[in-house]
C-alpha atoms as a PDB file:
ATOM      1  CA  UNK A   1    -133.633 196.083 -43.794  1.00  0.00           C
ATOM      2  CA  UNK A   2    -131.239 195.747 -41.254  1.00  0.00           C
ATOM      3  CA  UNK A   3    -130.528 198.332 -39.165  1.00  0.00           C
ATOM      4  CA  UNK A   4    -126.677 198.336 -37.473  1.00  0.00           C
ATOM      5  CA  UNK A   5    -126.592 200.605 -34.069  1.00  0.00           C
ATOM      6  CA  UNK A   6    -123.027 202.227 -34.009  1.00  0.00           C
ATOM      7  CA  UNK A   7    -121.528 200.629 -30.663  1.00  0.00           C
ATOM      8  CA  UNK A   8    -121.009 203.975 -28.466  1.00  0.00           C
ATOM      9  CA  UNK A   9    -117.678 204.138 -26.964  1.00  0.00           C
ATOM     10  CA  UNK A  10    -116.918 205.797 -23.254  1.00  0.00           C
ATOM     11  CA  UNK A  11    -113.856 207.861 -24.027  1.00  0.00           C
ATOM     12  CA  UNK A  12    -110.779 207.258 -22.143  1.00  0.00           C
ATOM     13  CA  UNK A  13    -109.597 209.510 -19.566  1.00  0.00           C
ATOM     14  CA  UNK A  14    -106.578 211.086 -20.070  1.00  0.00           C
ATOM     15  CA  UNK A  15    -104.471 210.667 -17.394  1.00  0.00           C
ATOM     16  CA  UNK A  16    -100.551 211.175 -18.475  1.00  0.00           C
ATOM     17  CA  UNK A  17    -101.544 215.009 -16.165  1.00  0.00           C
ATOM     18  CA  UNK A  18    -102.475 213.349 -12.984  1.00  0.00           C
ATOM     19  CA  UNK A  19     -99.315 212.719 -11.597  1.00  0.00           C
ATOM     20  CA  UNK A  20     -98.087 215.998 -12.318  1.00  0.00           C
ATOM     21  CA  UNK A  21    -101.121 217.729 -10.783  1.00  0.00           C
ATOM     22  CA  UNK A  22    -100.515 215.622  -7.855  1.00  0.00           C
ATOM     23  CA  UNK A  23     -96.786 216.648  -7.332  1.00  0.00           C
ATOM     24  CA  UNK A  24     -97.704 220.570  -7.455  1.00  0.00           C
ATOM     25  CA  UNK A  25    -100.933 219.956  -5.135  1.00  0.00           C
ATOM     26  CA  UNK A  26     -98.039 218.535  -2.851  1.00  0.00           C
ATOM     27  CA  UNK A  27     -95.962 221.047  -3.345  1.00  0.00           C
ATOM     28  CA  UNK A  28     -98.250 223.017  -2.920  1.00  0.00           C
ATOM     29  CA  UNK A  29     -99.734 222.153   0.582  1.00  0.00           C
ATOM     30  CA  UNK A  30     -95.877 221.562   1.480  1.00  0.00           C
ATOM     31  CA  UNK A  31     -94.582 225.073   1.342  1.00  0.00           C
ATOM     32  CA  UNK A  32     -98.397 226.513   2.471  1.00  0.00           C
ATOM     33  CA  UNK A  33     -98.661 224.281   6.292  1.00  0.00           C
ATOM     34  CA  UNK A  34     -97.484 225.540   9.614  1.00  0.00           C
ATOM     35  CA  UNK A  35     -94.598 223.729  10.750  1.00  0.00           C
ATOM     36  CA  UNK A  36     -95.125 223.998  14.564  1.00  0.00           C
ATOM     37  CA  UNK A  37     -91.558 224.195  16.484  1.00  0.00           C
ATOM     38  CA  UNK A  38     -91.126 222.689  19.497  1.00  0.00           C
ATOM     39  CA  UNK A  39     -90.482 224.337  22.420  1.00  0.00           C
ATOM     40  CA  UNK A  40     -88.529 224.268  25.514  1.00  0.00           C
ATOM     41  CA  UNK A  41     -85.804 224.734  27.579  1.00  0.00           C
ATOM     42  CA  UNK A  42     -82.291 224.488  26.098  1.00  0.00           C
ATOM     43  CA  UNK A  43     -79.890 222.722  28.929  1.00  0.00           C
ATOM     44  CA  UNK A  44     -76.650 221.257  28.262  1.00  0.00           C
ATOM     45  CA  UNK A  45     -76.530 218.148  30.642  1.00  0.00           C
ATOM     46  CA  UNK A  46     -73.767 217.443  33.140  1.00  0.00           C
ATOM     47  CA  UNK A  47     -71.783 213.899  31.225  1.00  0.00           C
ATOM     48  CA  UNK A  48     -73.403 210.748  32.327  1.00  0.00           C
ATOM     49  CA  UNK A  49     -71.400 209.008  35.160  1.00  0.00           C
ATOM     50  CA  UNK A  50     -71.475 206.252  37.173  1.00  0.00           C
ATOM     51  CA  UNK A  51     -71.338 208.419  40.358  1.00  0.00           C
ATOM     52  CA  UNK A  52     -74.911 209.020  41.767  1.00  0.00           C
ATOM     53  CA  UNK A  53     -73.845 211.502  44.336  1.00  0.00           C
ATOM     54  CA  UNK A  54     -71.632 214.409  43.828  1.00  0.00           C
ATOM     55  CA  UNK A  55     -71.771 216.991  46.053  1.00  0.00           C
ATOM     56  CA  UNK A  56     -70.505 220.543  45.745  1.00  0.00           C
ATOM     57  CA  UNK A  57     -69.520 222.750  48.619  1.00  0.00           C
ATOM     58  CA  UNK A  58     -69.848 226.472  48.436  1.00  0.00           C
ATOM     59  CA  UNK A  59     -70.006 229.265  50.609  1.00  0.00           C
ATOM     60  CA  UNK A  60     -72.715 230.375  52.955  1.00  0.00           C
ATOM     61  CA  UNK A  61     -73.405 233.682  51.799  1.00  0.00           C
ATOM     62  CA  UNK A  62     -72.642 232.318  48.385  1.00  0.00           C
ATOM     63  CA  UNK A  63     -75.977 230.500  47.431  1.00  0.00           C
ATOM     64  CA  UNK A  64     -79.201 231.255  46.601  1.00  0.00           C
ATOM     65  CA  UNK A  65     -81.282 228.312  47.198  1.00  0.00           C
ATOM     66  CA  UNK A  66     -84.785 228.430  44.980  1.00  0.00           C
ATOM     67  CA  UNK A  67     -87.115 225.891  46.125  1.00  0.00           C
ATOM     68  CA  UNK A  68     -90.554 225.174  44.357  1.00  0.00           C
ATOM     69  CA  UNK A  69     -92.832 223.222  47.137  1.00  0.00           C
ATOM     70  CA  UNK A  70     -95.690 220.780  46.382  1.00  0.00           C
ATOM     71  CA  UNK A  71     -98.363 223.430  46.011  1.00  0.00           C
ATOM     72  CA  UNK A  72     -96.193 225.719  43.911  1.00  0.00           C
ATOM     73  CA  UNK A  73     -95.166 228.468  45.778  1.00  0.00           C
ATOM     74  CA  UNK A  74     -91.765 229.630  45.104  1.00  0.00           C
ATOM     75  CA  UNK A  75     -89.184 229.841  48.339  1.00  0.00           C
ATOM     76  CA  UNK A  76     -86.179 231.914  47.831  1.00  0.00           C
ATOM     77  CA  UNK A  77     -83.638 231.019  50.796  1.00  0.00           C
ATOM     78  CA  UNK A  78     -86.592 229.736  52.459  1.00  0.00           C
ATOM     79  CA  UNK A  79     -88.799 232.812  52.100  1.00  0.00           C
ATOM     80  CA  UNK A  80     -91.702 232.951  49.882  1.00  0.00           C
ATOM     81  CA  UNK A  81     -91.175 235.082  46.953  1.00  0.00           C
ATOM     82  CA  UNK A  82     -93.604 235.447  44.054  1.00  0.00           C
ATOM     83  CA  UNK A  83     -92.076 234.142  40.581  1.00  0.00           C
ATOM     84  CA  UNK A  84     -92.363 237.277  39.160  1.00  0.00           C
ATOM     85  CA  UNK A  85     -90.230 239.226  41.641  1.00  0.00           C
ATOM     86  CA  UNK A  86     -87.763 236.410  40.969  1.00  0.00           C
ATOM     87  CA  UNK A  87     -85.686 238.417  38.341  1.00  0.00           C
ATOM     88  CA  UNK A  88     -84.401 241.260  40.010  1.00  0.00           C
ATOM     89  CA  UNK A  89     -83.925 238.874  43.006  1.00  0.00           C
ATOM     90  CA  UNK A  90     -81.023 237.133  41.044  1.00  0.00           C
ATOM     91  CA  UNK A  91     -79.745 239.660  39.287  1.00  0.00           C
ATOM     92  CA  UNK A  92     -78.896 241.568  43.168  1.00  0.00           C
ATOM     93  CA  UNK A  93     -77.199 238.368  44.045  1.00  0.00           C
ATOM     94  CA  UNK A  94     -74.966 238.059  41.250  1.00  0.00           C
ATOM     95  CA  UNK A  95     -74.016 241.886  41.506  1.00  0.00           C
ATOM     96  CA  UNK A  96     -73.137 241.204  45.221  1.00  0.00           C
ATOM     97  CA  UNK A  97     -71.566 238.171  44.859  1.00  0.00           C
ATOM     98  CA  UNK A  98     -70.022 238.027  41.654  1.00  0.00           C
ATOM     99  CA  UNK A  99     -68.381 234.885  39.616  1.00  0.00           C
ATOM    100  CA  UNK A 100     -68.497 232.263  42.907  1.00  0.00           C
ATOM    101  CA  UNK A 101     -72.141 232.630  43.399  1.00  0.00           C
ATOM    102  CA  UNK A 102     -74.308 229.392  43.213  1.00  0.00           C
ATOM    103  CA  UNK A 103     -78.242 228.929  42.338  1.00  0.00           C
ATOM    104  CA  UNK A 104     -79.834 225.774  43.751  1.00  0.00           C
ATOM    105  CA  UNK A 105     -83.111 224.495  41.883  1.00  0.00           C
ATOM    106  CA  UNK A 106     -85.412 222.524  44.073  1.00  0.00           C
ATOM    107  CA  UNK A 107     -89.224 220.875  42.707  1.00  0.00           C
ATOM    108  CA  UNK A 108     -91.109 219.502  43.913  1.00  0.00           C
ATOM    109  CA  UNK A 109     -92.073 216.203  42.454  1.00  0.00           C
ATOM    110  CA  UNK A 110     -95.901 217.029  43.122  1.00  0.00           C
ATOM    111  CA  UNK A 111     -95.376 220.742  41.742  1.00  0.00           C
ATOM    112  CA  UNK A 112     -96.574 222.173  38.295  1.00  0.00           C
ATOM    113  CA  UNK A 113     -94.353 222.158  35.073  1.00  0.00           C
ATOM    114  CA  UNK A 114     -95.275 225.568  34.769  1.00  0.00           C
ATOM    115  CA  UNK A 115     -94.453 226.870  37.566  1.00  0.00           C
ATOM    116  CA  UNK A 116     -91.046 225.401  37.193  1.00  0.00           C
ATOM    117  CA  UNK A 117     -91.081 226.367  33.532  1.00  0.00           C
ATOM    118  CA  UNK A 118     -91.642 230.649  34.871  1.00  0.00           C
ATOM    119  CA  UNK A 119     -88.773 229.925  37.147  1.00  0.00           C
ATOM    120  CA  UNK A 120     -86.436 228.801  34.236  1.00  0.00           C
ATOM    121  CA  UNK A 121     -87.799 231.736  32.108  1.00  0.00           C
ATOM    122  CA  UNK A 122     -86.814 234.160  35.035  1.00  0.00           C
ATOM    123  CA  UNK A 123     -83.788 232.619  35.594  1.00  0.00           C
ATOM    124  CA  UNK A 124     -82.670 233.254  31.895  1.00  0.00           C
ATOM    125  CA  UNK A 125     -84.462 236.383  31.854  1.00  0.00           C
ATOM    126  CA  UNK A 126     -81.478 237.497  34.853  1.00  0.00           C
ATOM    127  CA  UNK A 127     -78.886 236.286  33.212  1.00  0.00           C
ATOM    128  CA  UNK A 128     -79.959 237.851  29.655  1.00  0.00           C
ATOM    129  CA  UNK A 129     -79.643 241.663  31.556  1.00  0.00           C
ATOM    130  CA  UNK A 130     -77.044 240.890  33.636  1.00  0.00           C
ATOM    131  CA  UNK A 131     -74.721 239.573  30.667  1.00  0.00           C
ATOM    132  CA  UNK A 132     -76.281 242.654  28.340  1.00  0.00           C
ATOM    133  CA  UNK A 133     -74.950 245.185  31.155  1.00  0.00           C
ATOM    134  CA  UNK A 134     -71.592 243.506  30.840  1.00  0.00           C
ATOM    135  CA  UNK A 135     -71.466 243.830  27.299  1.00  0.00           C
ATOM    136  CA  UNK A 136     -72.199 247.245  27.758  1.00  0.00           C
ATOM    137  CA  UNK A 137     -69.821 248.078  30.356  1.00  0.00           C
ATOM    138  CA  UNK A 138     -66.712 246.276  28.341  1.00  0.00           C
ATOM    139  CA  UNK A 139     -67.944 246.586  24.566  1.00  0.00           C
ATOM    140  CA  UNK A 140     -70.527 249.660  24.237  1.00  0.00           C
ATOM    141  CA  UNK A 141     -73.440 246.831  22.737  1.00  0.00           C
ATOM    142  CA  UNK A 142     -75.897 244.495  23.383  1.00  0.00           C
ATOM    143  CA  UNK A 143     -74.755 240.991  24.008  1.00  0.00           C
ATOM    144  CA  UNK A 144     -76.489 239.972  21.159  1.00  0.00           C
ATOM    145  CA  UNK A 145     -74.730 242.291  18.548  1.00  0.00           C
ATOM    146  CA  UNK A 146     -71.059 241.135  20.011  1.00  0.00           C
ATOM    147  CA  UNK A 147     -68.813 238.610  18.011  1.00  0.00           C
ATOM    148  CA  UNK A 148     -68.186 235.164  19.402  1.00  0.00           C
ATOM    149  CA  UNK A 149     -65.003 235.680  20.958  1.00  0.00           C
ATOM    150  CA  UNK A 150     -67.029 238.702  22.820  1.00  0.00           C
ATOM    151  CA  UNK A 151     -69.322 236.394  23.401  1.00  0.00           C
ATOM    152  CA  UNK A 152     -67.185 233.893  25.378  1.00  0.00           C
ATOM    153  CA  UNK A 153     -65.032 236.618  27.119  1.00  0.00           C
ATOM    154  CA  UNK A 154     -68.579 238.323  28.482  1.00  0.00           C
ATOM    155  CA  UNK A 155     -69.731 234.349  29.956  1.00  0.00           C
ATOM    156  CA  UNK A 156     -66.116 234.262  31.726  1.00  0.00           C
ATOM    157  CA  UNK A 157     -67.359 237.564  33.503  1.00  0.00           C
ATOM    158  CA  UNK A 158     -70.710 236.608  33.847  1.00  0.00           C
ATOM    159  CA  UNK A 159     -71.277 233.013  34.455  1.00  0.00           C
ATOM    160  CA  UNK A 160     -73.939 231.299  34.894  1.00  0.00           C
ATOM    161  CA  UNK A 161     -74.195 229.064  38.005  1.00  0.00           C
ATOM    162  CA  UNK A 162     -77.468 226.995  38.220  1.00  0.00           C
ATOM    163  CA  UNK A 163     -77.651 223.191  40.237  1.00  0.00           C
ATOM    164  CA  UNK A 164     -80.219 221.535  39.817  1.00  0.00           C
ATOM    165  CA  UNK A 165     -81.379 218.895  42.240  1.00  0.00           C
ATOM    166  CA  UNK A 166     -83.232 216.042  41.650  1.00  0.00           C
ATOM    167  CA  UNK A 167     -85.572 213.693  43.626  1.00  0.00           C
ATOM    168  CA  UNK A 168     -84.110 210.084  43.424  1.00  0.00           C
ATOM    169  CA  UNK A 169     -86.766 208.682  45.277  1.00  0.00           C
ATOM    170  CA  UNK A 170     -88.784 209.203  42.308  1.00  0.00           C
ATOM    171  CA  UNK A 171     -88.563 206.268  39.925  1.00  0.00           C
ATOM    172  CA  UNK A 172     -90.042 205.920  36.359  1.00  0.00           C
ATOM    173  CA  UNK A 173     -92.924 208.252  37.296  1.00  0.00           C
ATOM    174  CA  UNK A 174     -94.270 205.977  40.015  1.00  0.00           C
ATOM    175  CA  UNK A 175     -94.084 207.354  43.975  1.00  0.00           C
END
């Protein structure tokens, strides 16, 4: 007597699922991760030119010249001034000056990004209370909450008058 094994099989997997669990667990981990943003300081650059050296000349008692040395201290017309005290430094400038003043940025090429970086934050950080105590003077509000046109007619009040200057000795990262 013969006796016949039945031939056992491995089932097939069933895979016509797989992609579509694999879109959702993309999906999935899409709308779930971080998206870090990047950071930094929003600039609009002068236009490129041809013309390496263009001078402005202002007034004396017109310009506030910020300079940040190699070992990051902070000079303010020549006299050291901690970054912190920077604010309400500008903000009596442009009150006695008004629209013609001018604020010179000097660095150091040996100095500390952040150090630069607080002076940029104070520097906004000025203009940000001096332009919200326009708004309030000519509209009742916050610049914030004022339409466009506000917007404009409170920068035409306020300007803002930064120069930078930068260190042309300094090529491609190399000294």
């Amino acid at each position: 007597m013969i006796i016949q094994r039945s031939k056992h099989r491995v089932p097939g997997l069933n895979t016509t699922s797989t992609a579509d669990i694999s879109f959702m667990l993309l999906i999935f981990f899409l709308v779930t991760t971080n998206m870090d943003v990047d950071k930094g300081l929003s600039r609009q650059l002068p236009p490129a030119n041809k013309e390496e050296n263009q001078q402005s000349f202002a007034a004396k008692g017109t310009t506030m010249a910020l300079k940040i040395t190699a070992d990051n201290h902070l000079l303010v017309n020549d006299k050291p001034l901690p970054v912190k005290a920077l604010r309400s430094q500008v903000i009596n400038f442009v009150n006695k000056v008004g629209k013609k003043h001018l604020i010179t940025v000097d660095a150091d090429p040996q100095s500390d990004y952040n150090t630069y970086f607080q002076l940029q934050n104070e520097l906004v950080a000025a203009y940000r209370v001096l332009r919200d105590r326009a708004a309030q003077r000519l509209y009742g509000r916050n610049y914030d909450e004022l339409s466009a046109s506000q917007k404009d007619h409170i920068k035409d009040v306020c300007p803002q008058h930064v120069a930078e200057q930068y260190h042309s000795e300094v090529k491609g990262g190399v000294q």
